[in-house]
C-alpha atoms as a PDB file:
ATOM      1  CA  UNK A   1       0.000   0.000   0.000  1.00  0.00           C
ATOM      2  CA  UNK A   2       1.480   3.598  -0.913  1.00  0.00           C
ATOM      3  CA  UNK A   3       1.561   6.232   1.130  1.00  0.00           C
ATOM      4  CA  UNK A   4      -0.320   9.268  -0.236  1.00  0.00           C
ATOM      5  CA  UNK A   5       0.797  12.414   0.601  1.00  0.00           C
ATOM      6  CA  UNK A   6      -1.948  15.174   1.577  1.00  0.00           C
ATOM      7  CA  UNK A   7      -1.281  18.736   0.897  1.00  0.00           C
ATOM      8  CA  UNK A   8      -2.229  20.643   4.227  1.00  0.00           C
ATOM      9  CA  UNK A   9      -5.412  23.203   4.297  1.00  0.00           C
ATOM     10  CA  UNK A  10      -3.514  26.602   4.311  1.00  0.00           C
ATOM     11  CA  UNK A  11      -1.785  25.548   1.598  1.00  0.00           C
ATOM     12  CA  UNK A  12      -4.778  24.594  -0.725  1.00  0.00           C
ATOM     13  CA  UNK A  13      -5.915  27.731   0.295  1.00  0.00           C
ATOM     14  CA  UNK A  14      -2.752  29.829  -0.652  1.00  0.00           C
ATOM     15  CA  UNK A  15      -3.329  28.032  -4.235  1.00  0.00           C
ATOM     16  CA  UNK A  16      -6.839  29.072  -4.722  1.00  0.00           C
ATOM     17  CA  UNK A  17      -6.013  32.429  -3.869  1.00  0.00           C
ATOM     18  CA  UNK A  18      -3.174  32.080  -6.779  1.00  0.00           C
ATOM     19  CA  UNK A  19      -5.445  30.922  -8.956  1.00  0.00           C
ATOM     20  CA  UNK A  20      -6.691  34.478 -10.283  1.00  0.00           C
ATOM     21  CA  UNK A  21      -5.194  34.558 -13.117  1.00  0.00           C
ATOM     22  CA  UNK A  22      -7.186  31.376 -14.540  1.00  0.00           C
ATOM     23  CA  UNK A  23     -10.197  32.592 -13.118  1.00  0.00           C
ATOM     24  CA  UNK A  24     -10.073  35.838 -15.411  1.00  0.00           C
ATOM     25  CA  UNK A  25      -8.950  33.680 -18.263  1.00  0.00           C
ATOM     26  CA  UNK A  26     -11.722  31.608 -18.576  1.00  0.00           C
ATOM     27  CA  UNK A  27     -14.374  34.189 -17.223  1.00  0.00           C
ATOM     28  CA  UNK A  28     -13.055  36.760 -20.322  1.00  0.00           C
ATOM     29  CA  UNK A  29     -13.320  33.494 -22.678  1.00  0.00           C
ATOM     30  CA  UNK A  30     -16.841  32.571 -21.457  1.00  0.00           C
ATOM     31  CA  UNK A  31     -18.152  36.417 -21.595  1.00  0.00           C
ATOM     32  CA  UNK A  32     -16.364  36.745 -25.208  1.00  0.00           C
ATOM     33  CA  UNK A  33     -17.924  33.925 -26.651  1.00  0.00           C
ATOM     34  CA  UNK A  34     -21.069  33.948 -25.126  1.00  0.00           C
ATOM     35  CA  UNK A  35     -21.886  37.274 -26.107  1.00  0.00           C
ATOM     36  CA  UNK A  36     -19.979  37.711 -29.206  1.00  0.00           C
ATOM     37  CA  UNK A  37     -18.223  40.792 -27.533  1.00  0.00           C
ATOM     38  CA  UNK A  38     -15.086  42.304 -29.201  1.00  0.00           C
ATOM     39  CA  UNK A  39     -13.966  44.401 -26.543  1.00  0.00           C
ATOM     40  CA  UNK A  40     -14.204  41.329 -24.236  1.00  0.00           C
ATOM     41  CA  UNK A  41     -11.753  39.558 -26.900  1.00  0.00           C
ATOM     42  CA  UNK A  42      -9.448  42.352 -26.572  1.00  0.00           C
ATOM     43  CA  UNK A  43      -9.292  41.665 -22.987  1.00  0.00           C
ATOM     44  CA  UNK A  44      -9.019  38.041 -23.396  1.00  0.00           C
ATOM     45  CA  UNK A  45      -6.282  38.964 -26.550  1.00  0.00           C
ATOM     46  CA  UNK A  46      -4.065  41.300 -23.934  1.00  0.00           C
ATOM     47  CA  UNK A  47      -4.525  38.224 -21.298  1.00  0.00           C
ATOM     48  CA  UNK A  48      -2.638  36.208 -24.073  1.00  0.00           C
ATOM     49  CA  UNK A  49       0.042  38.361 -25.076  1.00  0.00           C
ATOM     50  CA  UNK A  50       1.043  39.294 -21.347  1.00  0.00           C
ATOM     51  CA  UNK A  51       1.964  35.417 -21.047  1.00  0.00           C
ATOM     52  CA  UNK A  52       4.173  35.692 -24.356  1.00  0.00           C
ATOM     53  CA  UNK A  53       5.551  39.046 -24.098  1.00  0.00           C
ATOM     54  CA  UNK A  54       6.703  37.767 -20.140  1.00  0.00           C
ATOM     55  CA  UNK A  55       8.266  34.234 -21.417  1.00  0.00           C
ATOM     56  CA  UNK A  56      11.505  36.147 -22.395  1.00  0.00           C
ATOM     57  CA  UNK A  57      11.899  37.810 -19.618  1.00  0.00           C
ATOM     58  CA  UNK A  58      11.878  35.547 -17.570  1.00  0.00           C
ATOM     59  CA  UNK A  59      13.817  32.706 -19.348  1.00  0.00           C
ATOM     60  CA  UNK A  60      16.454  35.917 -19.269  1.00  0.00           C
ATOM     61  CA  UNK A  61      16.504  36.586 -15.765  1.00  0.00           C
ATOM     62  CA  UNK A  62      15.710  33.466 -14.209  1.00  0.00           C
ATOM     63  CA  UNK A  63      19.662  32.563 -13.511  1.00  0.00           C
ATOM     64  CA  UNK A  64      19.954  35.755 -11.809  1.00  0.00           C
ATOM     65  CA  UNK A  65      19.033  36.708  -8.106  1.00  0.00           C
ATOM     66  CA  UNK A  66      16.095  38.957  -8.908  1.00  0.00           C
ATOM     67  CA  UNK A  67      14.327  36.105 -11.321  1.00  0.00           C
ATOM     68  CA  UNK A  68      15.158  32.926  -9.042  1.00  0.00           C
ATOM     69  CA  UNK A  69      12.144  31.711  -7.540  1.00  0.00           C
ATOM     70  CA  UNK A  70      12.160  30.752  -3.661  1.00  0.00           C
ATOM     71  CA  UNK A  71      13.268  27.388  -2.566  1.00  0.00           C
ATOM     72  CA  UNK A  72      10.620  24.547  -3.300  1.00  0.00           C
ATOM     73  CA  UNK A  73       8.409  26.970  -5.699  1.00  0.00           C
ATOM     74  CA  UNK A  74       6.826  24.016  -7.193  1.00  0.00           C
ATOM     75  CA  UNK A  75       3.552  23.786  -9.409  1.00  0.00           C
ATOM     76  CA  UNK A  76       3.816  27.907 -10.112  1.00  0.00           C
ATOM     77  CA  UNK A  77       2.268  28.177 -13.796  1.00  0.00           C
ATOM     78  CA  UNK A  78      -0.837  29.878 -14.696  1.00  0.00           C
ATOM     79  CA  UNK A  79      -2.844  26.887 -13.650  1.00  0.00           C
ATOM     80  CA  UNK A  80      -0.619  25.898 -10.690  1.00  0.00           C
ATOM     81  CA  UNK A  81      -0.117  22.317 -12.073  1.00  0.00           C
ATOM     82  CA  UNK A  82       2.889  22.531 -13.957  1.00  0.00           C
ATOM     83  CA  UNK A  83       5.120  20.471 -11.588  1.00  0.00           C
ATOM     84  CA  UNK A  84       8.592  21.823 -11.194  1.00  0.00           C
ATOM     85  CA  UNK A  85       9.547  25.161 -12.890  1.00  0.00           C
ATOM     86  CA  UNK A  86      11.148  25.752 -16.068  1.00  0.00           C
ATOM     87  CA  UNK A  87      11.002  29.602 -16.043  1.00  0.00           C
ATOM     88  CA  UNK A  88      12.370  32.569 -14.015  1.00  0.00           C
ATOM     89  CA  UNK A  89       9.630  34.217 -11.645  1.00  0.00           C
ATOM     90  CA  UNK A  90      10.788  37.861 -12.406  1.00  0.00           C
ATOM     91  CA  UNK A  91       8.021  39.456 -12.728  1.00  0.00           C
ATOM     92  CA  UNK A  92       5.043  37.676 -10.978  1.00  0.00           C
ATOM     93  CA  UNK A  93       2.534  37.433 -14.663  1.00  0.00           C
ATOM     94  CA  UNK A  94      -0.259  36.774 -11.803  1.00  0.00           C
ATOM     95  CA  UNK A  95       0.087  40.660 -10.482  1.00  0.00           C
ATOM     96  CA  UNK A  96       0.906  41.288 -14.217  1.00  0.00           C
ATOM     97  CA  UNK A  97      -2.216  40.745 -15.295  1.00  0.00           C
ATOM     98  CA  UNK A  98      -3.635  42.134 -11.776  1.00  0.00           C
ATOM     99  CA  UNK A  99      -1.785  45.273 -12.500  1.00  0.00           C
ATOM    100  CA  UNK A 100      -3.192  45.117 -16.302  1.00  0.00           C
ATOM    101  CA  UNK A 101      -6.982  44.779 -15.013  1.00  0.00           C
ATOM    102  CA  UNK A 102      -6.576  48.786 -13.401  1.00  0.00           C
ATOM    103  CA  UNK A 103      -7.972  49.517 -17.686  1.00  0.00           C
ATOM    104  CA  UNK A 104     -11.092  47.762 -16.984  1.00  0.00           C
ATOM    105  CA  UNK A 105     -11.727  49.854 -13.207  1.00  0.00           C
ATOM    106  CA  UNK A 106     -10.809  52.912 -14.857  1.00  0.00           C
ATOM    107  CA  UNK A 107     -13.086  52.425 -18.185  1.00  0.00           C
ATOM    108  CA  UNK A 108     -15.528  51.233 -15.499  1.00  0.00           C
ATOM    109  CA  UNK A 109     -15.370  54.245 -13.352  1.00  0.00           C
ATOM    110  CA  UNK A 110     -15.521  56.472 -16.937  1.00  0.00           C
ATOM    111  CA  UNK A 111     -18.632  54.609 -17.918  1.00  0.00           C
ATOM    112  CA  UNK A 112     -21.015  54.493 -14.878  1.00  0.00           C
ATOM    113  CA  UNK A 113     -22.601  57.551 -12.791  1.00  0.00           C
ATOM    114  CA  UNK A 114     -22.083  54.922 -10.188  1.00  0.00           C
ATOM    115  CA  UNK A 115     -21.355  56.381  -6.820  1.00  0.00           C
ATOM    116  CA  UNK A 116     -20.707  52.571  -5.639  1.00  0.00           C
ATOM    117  CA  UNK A 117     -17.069  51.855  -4.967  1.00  0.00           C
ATOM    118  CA  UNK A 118     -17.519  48.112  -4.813  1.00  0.00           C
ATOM    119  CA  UNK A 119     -15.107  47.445  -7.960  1.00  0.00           C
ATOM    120  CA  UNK A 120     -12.337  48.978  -6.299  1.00  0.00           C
ATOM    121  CA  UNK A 121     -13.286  46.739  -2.707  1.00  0.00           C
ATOM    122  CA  UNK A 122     -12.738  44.043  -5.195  1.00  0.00           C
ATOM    123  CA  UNK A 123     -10.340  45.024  -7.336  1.00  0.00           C
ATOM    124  CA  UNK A 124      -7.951  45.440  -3.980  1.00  0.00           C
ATOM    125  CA  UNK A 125      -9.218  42.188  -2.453  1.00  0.00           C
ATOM    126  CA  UNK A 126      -7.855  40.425  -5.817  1.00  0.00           C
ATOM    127  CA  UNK A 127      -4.460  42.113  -5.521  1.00  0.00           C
ATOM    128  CA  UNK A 128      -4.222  41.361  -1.787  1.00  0.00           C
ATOM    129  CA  UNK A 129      -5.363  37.683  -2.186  1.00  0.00           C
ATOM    130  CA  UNK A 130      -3.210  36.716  -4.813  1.00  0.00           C
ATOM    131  CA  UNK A 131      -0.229  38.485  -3.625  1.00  0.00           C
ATOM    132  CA  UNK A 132      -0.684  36.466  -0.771  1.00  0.00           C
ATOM    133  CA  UNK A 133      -1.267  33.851  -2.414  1.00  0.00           C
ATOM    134  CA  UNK A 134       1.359  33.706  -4.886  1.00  0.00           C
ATOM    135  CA  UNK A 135       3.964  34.590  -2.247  1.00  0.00           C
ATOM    136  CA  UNK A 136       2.588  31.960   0.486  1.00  0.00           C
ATOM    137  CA  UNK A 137       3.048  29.031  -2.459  1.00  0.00           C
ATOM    138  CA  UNK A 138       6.683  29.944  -2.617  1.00  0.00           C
ATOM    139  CA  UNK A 139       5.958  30.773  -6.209  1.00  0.00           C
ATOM    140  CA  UNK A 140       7.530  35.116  -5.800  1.00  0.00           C
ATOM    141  CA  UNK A 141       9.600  36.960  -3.938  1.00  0.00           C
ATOM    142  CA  UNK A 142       7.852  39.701  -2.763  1.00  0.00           C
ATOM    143  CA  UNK A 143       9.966  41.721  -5.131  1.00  0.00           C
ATOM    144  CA  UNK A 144       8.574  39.840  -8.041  1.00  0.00           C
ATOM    145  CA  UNK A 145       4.905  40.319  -6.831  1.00  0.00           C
ATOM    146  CA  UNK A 146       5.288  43.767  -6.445  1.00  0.00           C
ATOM    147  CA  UNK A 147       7.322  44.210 -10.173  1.00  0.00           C
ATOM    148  CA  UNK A 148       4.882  42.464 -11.613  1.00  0.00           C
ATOM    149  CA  UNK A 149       2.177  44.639 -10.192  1.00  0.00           C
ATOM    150  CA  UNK A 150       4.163  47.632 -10.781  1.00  0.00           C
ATOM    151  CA  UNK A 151       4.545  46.396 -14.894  1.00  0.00           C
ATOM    152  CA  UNK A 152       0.693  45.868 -15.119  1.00  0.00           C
ATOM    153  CA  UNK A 153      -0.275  48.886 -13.640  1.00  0.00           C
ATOM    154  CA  UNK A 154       2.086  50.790 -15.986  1.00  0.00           C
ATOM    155  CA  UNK A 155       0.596  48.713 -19.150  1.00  0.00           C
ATOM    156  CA  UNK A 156      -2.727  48.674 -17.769  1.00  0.00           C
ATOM    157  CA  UNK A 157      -2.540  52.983 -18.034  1.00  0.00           C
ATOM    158  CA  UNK A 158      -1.133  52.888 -21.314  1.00  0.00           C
ATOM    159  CA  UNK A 159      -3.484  50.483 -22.218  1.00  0.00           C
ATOM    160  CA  UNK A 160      -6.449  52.615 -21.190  1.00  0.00           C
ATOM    161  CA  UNK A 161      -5.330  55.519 -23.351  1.00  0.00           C
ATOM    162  CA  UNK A 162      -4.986  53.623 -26.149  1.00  0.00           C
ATOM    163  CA  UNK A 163      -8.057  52.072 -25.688  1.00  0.00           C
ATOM    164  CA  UNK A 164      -9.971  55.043 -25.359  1.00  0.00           C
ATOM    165  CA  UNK A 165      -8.305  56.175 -28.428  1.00  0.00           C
ATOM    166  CA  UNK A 166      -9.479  53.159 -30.284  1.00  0.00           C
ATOM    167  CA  UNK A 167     -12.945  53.669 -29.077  1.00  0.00           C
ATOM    168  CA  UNK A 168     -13.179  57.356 -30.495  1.00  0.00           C
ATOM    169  CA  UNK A 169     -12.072  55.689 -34.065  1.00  0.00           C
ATOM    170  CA  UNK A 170     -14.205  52.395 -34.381  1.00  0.00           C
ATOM    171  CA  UNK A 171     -18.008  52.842 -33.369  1.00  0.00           C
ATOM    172  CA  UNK A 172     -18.774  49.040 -33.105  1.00  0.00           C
ATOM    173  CA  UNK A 173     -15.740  48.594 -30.646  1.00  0.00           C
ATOM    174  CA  UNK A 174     -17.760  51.829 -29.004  1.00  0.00           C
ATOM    175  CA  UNK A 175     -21.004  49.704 -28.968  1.00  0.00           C
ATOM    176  CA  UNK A 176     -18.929  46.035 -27.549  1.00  0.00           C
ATOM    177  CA  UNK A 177     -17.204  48.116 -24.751  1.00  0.00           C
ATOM    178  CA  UNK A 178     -20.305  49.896 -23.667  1.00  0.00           C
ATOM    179  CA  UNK A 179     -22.366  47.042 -23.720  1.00  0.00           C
ATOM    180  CA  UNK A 180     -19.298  45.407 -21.650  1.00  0.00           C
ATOM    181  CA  UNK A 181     -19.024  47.580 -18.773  1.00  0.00           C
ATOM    182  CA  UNK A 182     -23.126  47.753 -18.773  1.00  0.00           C
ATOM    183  CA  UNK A 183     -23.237  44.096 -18.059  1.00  0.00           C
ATOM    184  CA  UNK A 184     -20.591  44.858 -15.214  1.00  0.00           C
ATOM    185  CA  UNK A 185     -22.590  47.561 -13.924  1.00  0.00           C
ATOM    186  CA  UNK A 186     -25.524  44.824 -13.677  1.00  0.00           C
ATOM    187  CA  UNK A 187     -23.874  42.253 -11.713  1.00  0.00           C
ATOM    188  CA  UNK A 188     -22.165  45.045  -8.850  1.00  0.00           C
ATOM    189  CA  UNK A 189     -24.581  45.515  -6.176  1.00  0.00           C
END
């Protein structure tokens, strides 16, 4: 008989909280499809091209001290199944794309006459939890969470101007995007 080893609570825990990142991936895939939304395939798109545009980076720097993960970081890819690691960790993509997601609050914020601040509650609960979480699975430093969120903040502001420079250009991106944050608007108490 084998022994099977149990991974404790707090640590399942720590992995759900790290799990963001897959969470947005396949709620952005779900909303694009079922609704036929292009500005929700741009989001899904830029969730895409953050993992490429990061794999060089961190194959670069993942021989020196700022890209080494911690000791043990084991199952530390987007799903947090990959087994052992084959990249660098510098910068965290999971606070990457929390960093990125700042676009959506501040379109959001554009958008609604909404006096509620709930998106920002959440918006700070997901950066706390999977900071946390990412750094509790030995996955970051806390230099690489806080790069990474520094890097998606930065592209998530460039990102908005861009975007709202699309949007003045294209009316049916116009029509997606409003009909995007509308739905959003909906679902926040």
């Amino acid at each position: 008989m084998s022994k099977e080893k149990y991974t404790p609570l707090g640590e399942q825990l720590f992995y759900i909280f790290s799990s963001s990142e897959l969470i947005i991936f396949y709620i952005t895939l779900f909303y694009t499809v079922y609704n036929i939304n292009l500005y929700a395939l741009i989001i899904f798109i830029l969730i895409i091209l953050k993992t490429v545009m990061l794999k060089p980076l961190k194959y670069y720097t993942q021989n020196k001290s700022l890209g080494k993960r911690p000791n043990k970081a084991f199952n530390c890819t987007m799903m947090n199944c990959g087994g052992k690691n084959t990249s660098g960790g510098f910068p965290s993509g999971h606070m990457v794309l929390i960093g990125l997601l700042i676009f959506i609050i501040l379109n959001y914020k554009d958008r609604t006459d909404s006096k509620n601040n709930t998106i920002y509650f959440i918006y700070i609960i997901l950066i706390l939890t999977t900071g946390i979480g990412r750094y509790f699975t030995r996955c970051h430093t806390i230099i690489q969470i806080l790069s990474g969120l520094f890097i998606g903040f930065i592209s998530g502001i460039i990102v908005y101007y861009a975007d709202n420079l699309i949007e003045n250009h294209i009316h049916k991106y116009k029509e997606h995007k409003n009909k995007f944050y509308n739905d959003i608007n909906r679902i926040l108490p």
